[in-house]
Protein backbone atom coordinates (compact mmCIF):
# COMPACT_ATOMS: atom_id res chain seq x y z
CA UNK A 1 111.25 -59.18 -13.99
CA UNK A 2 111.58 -56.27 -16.07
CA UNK A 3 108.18 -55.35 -16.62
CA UNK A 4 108.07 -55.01 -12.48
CA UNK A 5 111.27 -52.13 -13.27
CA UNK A 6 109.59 -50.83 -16.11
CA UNK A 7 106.33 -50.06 -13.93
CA UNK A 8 108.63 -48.47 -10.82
CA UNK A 9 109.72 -46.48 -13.32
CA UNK A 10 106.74 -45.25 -14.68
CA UNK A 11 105.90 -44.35 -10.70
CA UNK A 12 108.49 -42.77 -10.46
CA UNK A 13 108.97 -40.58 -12.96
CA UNK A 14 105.57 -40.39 -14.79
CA UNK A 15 103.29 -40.25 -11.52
CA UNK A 16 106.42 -38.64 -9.58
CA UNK A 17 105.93 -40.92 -6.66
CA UNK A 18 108.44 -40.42 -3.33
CA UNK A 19 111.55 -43.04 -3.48
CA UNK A 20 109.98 -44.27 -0.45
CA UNK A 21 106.60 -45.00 -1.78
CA UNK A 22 108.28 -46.47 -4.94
CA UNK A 23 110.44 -49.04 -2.72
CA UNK A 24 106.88 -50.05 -0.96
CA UNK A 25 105.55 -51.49 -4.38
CA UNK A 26 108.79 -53.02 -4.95
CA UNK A 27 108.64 -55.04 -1.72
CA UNK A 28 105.13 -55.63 -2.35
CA UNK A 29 105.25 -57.07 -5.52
CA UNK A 30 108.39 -58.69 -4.83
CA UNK A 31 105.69 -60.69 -2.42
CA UNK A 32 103.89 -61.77 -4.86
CA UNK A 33 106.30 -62.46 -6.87
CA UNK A 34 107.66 -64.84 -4.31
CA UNK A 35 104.28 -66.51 -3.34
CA UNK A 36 103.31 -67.07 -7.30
CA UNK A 37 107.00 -68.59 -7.73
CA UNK A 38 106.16 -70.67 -4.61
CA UNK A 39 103.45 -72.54 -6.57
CA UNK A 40 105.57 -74.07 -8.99
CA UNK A 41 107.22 -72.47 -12.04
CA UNK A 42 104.73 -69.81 -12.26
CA UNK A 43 105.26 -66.25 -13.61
CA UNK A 44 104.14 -63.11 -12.11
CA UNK A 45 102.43 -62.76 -15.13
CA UNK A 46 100.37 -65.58 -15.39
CA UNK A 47 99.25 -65.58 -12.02
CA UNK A 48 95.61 -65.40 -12.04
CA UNK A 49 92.79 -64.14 -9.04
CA UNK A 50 93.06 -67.54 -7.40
CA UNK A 51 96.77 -66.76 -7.12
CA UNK A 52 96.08 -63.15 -6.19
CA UNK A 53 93.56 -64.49 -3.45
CA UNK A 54 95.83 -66.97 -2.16
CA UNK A 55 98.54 -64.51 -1.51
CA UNK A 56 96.02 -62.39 0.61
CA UNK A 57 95.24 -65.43 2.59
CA UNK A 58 98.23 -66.31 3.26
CA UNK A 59 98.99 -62.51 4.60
CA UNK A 60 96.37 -62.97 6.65
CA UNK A 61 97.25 -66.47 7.80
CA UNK A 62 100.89 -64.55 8.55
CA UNK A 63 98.95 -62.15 10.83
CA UNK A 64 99.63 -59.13 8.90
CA UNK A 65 97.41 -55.93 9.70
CA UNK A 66 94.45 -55.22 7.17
CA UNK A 67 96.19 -52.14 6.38
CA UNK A 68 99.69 -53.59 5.29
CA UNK A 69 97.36 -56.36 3.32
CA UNK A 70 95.16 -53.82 1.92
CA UNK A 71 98.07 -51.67 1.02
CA UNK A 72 99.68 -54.43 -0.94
CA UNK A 73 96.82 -55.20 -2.68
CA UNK A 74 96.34 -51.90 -4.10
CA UNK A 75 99.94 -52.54 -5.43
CA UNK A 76 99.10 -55.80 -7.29
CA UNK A 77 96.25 -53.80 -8.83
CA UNK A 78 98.26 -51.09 -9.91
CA UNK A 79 101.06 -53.08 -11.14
CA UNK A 80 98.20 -55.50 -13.58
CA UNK A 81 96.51 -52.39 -14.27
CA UNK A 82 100.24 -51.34 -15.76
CA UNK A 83 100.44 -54.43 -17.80
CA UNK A 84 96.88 -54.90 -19.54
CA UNK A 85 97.42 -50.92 -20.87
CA UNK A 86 101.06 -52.65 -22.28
CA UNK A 87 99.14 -55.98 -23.53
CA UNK A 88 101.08 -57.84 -21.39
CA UNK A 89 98.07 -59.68 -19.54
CA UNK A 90 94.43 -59.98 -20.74
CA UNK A 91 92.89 -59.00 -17.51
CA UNK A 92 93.93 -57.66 -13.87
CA UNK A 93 93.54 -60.45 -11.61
CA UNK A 94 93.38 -58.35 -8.56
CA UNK A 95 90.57 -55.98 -9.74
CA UNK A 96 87.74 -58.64 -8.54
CA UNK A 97 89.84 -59.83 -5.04
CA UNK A 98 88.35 -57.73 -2.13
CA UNK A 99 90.81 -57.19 0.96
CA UNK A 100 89.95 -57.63 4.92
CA UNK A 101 87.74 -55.39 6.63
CA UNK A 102 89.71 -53.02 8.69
CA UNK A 103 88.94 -53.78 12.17
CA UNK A 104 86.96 -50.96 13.73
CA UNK A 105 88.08 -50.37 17.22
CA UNK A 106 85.60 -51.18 20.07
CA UNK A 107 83.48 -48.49 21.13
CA UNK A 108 85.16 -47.30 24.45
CA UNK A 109 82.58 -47.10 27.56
CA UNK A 110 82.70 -46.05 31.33
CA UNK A 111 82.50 -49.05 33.97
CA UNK A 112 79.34 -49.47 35.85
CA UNK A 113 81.16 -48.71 39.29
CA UNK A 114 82.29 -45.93 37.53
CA UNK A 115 79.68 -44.30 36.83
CA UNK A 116 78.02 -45.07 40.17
CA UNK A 117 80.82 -43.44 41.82
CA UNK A 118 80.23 -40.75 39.50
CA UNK A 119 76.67 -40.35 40.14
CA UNK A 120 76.77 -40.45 44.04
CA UNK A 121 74.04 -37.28 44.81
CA UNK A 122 77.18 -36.64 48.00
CA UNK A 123 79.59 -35.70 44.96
CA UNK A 124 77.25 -32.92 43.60
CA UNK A 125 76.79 -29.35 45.38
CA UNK A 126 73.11 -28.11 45.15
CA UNK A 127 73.86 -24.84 42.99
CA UNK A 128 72.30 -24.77 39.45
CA UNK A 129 75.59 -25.94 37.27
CA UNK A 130 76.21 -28.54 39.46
CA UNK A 131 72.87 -29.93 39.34
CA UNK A 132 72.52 -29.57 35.18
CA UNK A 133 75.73 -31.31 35.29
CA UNK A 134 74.66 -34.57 36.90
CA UNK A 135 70.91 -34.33 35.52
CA UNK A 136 72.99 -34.43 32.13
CA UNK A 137 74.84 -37.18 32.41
CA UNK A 138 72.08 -38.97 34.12
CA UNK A 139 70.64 -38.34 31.51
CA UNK A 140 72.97 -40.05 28.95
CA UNK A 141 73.91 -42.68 30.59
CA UNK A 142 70.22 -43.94 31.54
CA UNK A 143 68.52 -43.24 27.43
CA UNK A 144 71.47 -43.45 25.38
CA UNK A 145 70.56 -40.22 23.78
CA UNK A 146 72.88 -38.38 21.42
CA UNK A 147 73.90 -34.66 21.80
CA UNK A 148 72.55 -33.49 19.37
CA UNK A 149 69.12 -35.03 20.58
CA UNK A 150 69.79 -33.44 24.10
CA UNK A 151 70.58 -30.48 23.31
CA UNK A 152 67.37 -30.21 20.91
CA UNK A 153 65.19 -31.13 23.64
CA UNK A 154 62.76 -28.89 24.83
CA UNK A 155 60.34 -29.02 27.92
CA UNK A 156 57.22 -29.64 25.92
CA UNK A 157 59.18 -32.97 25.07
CA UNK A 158 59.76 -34.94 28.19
CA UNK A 159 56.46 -36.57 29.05
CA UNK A 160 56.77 -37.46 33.25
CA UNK A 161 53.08 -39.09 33.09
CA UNK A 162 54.07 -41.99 30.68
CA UNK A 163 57.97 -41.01 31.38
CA UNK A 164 58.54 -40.72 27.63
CA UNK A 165 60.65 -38.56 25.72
CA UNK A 166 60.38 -37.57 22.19
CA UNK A 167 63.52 -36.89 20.56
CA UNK A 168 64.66 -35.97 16.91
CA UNK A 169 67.53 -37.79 15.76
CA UNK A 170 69.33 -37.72 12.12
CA UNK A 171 67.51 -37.10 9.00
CA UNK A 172 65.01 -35.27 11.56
CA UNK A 173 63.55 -39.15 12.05
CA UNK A 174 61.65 -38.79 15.68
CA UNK A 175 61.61 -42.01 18.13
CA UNK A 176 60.28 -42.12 21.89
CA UNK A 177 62.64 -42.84 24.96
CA UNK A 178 61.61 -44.54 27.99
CA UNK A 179 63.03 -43.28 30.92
CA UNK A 180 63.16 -44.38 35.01
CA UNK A 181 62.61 -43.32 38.24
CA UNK A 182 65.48 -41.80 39.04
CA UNK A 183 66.03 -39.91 35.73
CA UNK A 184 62.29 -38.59 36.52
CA UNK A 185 63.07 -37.19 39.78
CA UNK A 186 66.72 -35.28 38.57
CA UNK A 187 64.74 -33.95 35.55
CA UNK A 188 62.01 -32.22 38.26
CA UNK A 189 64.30 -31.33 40.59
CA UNK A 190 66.41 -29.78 37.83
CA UNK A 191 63.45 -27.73 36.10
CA UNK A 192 62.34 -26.30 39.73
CA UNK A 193 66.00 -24.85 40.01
CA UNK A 194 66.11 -23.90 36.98
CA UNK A 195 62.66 -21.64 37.10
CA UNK A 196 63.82 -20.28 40.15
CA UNK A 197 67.10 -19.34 39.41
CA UNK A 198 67.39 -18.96 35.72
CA UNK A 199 65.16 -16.54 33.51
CA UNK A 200 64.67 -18.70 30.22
CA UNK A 201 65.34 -17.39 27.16
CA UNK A 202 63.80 -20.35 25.03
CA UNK A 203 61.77 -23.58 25.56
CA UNK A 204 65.25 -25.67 25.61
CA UNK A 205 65.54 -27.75 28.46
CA UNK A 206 68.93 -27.46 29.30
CA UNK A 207 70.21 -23.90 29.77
CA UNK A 208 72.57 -22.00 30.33
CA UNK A 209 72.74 -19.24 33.59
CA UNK A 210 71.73 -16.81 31.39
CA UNK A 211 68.82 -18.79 29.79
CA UNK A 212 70.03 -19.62 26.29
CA UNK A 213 69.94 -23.05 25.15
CA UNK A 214 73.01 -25.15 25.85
CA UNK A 215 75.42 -25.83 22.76
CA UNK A 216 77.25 -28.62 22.11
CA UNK A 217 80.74 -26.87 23.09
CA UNK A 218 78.94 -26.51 26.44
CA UNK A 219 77.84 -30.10 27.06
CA UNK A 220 80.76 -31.45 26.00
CA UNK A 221 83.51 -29.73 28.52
CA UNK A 222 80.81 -30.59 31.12
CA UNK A 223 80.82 -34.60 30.19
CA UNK A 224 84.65 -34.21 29.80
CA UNK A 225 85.15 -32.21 33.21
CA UNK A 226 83.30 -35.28 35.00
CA UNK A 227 84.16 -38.11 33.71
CA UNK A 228 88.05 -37.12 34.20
CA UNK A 229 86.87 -37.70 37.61
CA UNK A 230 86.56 -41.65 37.64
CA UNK A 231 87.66 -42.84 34.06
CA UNK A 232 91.62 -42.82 32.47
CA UNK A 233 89.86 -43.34 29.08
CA UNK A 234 91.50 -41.44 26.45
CA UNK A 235 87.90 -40.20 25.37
CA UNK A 236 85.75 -38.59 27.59
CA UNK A 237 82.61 -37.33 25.75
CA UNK A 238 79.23 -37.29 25.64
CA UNK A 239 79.44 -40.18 23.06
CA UNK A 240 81.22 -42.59 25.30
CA UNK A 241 78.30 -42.51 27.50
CA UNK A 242 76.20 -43.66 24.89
CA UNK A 243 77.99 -46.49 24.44
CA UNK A 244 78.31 -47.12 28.18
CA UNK A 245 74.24 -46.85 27.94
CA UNK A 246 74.33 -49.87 25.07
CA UNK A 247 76.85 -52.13 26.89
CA UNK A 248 75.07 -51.68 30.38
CA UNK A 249 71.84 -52.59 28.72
CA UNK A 250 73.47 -55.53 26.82
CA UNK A 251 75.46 -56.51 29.91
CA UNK A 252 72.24 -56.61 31.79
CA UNK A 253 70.38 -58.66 29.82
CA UNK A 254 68.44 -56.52 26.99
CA UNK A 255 67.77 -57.77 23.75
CA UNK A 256 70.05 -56.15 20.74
CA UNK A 257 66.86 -55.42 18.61
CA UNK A 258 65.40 -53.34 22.01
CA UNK A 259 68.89 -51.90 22.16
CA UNK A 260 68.87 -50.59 18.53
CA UNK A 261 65.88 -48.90 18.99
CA UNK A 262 66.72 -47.53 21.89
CA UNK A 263 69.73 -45.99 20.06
CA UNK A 264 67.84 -45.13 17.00
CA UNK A 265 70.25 -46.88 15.00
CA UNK A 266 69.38 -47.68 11.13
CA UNK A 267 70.96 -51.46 11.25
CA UNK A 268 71.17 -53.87 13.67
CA UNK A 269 75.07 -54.03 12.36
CA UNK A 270 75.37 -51.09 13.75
CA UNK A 271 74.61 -51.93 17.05
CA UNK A 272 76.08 -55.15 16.86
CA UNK A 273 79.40 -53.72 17.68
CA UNK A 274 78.59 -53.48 21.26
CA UNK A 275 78.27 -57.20 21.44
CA UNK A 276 81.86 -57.43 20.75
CA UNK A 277 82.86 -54.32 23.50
CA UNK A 278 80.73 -56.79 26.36
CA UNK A 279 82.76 -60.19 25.27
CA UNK A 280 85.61 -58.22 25.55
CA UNK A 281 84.48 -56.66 29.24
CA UNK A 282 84.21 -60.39 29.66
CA UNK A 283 87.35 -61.96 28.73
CA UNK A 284 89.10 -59.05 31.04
CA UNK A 285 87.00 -60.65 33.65
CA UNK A 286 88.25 -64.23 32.83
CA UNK A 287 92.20 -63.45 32.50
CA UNK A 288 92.14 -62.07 36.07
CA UNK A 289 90.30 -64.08 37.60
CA UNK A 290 90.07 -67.70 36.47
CA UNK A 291 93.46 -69.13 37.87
CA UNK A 292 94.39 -71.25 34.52
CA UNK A 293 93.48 -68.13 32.26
């Protein structure tokens, strides 16, 4: 079709696109081109959004990535946009036909043995950095707390009578977050080390030696540090316990609505995405060990 030359052209050397991008929207349109043809004796040009639609679905159907589909679609726009300016078509079929979602990838999270090992009081020396270290990620793995919520904390904030701490998360929205046993006795036996050995500089409840409140720099090399211990996950931070804290709580039974206000999140979608994470902890499970997987 000419009018498909006419608009590499105009790529080319009107929007001075790269020869390589230019031979992607000729394959891509040569695609549709094929599918509408497919149909019957249909021109590109009279292929309408059911057409355009169809073509997607058929990607999809194929098992092309969202991206590839995406990127093809953006073509088809392009190339209709090209024609209604010419008055070649009376509307641009592909302006109203959405593409796939890109898939999101799973939220990555620490195993449970993992972080038991991890956690073992024999793997921790009594000196003060050692001790912040595991009272930290204690403390993310058993609220779910961000950073930025940690490292805002200050003593006044951590309630031990009800075991309740107030945190501040985005938009400076506050929530409360329950907390155990365990977490309750590393937070005490954290602050008496601390008041003994550390002359505060602030009301922050993590600090450094020298008393100033931890930063986030700080926190994260110490997540990173220990969790290279027990995980080869290709992200080690302060975040991936988070998300171990959500699929441990899932995994164990909790409810997704507790779950998203444990996290703070605004919408349940949100948290949703750790349903997916524990199916696939699940189907791992499966493929190894039913026999007929």
């Amino acid at each position: 079709m000419d009018l498909i030359e006419d608009f590499l052209d105009y790529l080319r050397y009107e929007r001075n696109y790269s020869p390589h991008t230019v031979e992607n929207y000729r394959r891509d349109l040569a695609s549709l081109q094929e599918y509408a043809e497919s149909l019957g004796e249909m021109t590109l040009l009279a292929a309408d959004s059911d057409v355009v639609r169809g073509w997607m679905e058929s990607m999809m159907d194929s098992g092309l990535a969202s991206t590839t589909i995406n990127r093809r679609l953006s073509a088809a726009r392009s190339f209709f946009k090209f024609a209604l300016a010419r008055g070649m078509v009376d509307s641009n079929p592909a302006h109203v036909v959405e593409g796939p979602r890109k898939n999101k990838p799973l939220p990555m999270f620490v195993r449970e043995r993992e972080m038991d090992e991890l956690l073992e009081p024999s793997r921790w020396k009594d000196n003060y950095k050692d001790v912040r270290a595991r009272t930290l990620l204690l403390m993310f793995y058993s609220t779910g707390i961000r950073l930025s919520e940690l490292i805002g904390l200050d003593d006044e904030m951590v309630d031990f009578g009800t075991r309740e701490m107030r945190v501040t998360g985005k938009r400076d929205k506050q929530r409360i977050i329950p907390f155990g046993e365990e977490l309750a006795n590393a937070l005490k036996a954290y602050i008496a080390l601390r008041d003994t050995s550390v002359t505060r500089q602030c009301s922050a409840l993590f600090v450094t030696p020298s008393g100033e409140r931890m930063n986030a720099g700080k926190v994260r090399y110490e997540v990173q540090k220990a969790l290279s211990q027990v995980t080869t996950l290709s992200k080690r931070s302060p975040h991936v316990l988070r998300h171990t804290f959500a699929t441990a709580m899932l995994n164990h039974g909790a409810g997704l609505e507790s779950v998203k206000k444990l996290l703070g999140h605004e919408s349940l979608s949100t948290t949703e995405i750790y349903t997916h994470a524990t199916f696939e902890q699940l189907k791992r499970i499966y493929n190894s060990a039913h026999p007929r997987a």
